[in-house]
C-alpha atoms as a PDB file:
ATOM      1  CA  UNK A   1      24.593 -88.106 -37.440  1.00  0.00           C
ATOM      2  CA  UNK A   2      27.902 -87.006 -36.667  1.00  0.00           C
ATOM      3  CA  UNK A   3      31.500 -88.374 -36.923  1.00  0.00           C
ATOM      4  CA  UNK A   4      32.348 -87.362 -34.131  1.00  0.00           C
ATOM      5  CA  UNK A   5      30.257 -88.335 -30.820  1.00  0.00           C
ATOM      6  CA  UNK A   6      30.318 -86.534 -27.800  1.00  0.00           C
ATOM      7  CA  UNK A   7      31.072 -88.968 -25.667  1.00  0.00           C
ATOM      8  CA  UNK A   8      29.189 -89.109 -22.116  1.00  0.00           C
ATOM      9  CA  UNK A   9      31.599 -88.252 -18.718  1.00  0.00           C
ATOM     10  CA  UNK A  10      31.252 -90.093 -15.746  1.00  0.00           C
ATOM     11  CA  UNK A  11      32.741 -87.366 -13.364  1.00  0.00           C
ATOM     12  CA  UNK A  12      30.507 -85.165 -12.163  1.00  0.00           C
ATOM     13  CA  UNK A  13      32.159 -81.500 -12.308  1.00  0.00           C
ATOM     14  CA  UNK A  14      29.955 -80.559  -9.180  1.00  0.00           C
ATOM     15  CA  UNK A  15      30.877 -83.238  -6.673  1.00  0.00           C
ATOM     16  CA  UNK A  16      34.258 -81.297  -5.609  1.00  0.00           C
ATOM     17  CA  UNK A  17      32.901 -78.089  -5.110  1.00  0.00           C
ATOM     18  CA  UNK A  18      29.823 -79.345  -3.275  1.00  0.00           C
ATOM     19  CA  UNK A  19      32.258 -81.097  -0.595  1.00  0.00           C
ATOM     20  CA  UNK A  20      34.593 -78.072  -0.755  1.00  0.00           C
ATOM     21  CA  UNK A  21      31.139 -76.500   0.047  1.00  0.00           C
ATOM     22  CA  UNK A  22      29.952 -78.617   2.954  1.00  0.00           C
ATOM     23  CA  UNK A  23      33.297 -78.484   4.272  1.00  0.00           C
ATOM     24  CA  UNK A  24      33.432 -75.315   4.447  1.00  0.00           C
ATOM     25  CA  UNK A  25      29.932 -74.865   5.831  1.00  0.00           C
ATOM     26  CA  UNK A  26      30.835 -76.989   8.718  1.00  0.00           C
ATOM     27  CA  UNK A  27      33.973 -74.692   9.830  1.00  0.00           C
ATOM     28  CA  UNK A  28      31.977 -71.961   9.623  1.00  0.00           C
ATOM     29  CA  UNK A  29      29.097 -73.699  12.300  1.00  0.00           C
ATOM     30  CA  UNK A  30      31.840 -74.793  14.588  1.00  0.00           C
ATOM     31  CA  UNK A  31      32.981 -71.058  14.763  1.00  0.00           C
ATOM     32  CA  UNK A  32      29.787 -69.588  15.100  1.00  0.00           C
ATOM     33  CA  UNK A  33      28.969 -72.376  17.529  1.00  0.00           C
ATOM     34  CA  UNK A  34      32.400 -71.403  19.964  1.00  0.00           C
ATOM     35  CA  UNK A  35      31.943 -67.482  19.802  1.00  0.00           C
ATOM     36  CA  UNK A  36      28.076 -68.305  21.171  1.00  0.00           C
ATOM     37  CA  UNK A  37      29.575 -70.177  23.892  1.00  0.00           C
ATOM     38  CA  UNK A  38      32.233 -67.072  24.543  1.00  0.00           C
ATOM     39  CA  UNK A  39      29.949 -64.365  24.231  1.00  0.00           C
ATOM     40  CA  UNK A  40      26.852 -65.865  25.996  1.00  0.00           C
ATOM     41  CA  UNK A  41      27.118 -64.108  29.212  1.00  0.00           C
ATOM     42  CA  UNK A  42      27.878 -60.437  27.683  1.00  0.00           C
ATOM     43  CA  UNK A  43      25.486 -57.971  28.508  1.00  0.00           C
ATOM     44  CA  UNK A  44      24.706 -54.982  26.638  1.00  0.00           C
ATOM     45  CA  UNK A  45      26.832 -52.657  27.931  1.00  0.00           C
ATOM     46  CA  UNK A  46      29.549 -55.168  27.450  1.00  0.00           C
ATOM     47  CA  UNK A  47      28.986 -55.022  23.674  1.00  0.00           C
ATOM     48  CA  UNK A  48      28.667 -51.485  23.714  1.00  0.00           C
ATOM     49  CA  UNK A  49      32.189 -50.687  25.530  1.00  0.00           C
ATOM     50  CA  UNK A  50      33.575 -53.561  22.909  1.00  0.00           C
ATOM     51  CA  UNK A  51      32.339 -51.990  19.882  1.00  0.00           C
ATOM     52  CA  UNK A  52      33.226 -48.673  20.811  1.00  0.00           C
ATOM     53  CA  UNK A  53      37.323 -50.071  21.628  1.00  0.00           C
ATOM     54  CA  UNK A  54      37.137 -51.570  18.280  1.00  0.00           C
ATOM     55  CA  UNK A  55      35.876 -48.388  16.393  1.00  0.00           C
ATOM     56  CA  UNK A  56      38.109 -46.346  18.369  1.00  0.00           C
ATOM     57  CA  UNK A  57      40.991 -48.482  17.821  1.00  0.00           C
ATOM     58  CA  UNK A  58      40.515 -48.734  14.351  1.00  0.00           C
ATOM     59  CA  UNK A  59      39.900 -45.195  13.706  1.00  0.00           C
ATOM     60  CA  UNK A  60      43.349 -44.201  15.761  1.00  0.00           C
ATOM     61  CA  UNK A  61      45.328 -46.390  13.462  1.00  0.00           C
ATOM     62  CA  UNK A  62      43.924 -45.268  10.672  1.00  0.00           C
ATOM     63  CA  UNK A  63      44.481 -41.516  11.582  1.00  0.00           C
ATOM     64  CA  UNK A  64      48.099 -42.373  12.272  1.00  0.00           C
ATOM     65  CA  UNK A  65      48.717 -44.132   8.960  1.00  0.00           C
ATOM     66  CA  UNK A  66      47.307 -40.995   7.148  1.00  0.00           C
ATOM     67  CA  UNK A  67      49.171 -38.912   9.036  1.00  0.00           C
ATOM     68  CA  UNK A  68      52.506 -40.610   8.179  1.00  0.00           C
ATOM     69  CA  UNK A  69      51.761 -40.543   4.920  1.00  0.00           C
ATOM     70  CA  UNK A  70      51.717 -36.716   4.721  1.00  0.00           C
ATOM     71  CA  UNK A  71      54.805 -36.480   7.328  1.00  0.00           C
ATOM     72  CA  UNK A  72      58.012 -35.258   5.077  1.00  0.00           C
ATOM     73  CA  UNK A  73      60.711 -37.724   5.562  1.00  0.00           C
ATOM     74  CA  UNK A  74      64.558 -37.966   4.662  1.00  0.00           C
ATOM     75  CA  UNK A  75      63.939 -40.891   3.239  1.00  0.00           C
ATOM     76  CA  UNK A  76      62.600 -40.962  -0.108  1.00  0.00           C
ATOM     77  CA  UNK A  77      61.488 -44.186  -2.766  1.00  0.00           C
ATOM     78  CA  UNK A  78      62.059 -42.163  -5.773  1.00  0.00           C
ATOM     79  CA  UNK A  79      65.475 -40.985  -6.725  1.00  0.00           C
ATOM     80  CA  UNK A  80      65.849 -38.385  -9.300  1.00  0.00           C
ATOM     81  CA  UNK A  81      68.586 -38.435 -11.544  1.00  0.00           C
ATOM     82  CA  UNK A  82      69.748 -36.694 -14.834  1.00  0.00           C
ATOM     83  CA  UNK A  83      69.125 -38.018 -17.855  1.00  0.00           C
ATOM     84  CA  UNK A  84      71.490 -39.398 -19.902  1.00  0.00           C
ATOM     85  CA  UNK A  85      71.504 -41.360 -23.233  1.00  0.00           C
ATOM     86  CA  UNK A  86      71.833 -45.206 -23.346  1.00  0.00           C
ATOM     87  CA  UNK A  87      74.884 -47.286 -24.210  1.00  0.00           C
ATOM     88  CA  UNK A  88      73.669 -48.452 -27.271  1.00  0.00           C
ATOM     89  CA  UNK A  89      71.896 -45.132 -28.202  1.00  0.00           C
ATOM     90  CA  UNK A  90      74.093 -45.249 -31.884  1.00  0.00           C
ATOM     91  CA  UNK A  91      73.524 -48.745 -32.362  1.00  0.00           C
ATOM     92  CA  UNK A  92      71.304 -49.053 -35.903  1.00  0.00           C
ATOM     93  CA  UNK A  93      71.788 -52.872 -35.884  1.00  0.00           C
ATOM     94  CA  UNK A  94      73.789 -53.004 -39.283  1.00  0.00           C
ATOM     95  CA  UNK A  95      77.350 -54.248 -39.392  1.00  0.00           C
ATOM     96  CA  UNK A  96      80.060 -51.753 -38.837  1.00  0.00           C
ATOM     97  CA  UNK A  97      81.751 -49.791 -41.360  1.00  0.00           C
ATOM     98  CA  UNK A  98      85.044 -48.615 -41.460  1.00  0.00           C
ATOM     99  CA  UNK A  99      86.005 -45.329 -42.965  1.00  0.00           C
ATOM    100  CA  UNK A 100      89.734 -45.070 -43.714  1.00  0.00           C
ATOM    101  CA  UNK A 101      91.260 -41.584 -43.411  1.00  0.00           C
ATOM    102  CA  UNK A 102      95.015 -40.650 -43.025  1.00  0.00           C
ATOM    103  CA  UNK A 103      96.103 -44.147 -42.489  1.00  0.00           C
ATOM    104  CA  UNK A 104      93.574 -44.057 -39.399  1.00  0.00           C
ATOM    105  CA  UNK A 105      90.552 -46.404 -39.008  1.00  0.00           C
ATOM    106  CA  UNK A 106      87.157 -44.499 -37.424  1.00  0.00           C
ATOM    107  CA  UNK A 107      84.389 -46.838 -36.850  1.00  0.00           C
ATOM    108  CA  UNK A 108      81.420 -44.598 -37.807  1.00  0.00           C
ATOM    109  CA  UNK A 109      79.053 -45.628 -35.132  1.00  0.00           C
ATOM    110  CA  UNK A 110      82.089 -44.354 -32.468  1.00  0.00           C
ATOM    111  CA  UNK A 111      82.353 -40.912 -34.105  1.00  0.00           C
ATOM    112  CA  UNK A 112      78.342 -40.318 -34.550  1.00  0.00           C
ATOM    113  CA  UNK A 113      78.164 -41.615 -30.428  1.00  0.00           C
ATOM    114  CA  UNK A 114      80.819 -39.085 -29.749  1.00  0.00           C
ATOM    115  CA  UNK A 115      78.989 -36.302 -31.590  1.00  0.00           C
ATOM    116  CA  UNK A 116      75.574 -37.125 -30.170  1.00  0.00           C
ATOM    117  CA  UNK A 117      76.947 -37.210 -26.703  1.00  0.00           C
ATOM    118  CA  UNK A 118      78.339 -34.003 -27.158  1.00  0.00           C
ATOM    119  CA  UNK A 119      75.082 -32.417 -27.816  1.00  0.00           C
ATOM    120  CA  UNK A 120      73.747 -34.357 -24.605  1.00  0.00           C
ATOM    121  CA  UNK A 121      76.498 -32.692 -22.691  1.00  0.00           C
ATOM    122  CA  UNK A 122      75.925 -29.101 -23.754  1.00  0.00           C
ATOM    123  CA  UNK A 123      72.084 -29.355 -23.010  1.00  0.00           C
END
């Protein structure tokens, strides 16, 4: 024995999707049941010219939409552009430190950006 019991649920899981299910079910007769009633009086020839128009159709726009795609075009997605480095492509994440030199103050992380981008320039 347990000390935890499973207790017993009186909602059955099933009951939604079985009337999801029969609801669906009856759309799908009341369709089948109004293209009977449309396409009783076809004859065979009828279905023949109406596949072929569908087939045909379908196989034209299909063509054309691989042709397009192969078609060169001014218009492109994709731009290329140089490369270039990032803003914070000297960042390190520690705090910054001050050199002093001839009464001047250089922030390190400025002068290694400027010497870094210099390379990138050159290249």
């Amino acid at each position: 024995m347990s000390v935890f019991k499973k207790r017993k649920s009186n909602v059955d899981d099933k009951a939604a999707s079985e009337g999801l299910k029969r609801g669906f079910d009856y759309l799908r007769s009341g369709w089948v049941n109004w293209m009977n009633a449309r396409t009783s009086s076809f004859s065979k020839s009828n279905w023949i010219v109406l596949l072929s128009v569908l087939v045909l159709g379908g196989s034209l726009y299909n063509g054309l939409i691989i042709f397009k795609a192969f078609e060169p075009s001014d218009k492109s997605t994709f731009k290329v552009q140089k490369i270039k480095p990032p803003d914070h492509f000297s960042e390190t994440g520690e705090p910054d430190i001050r050199i002093k030199r001839d009464s001047l103050t250089i922030y390190r992380d400025e002068n290694e950006f400027n010497k870094k981008s210099e390379l990138w320039k050159n290249k």
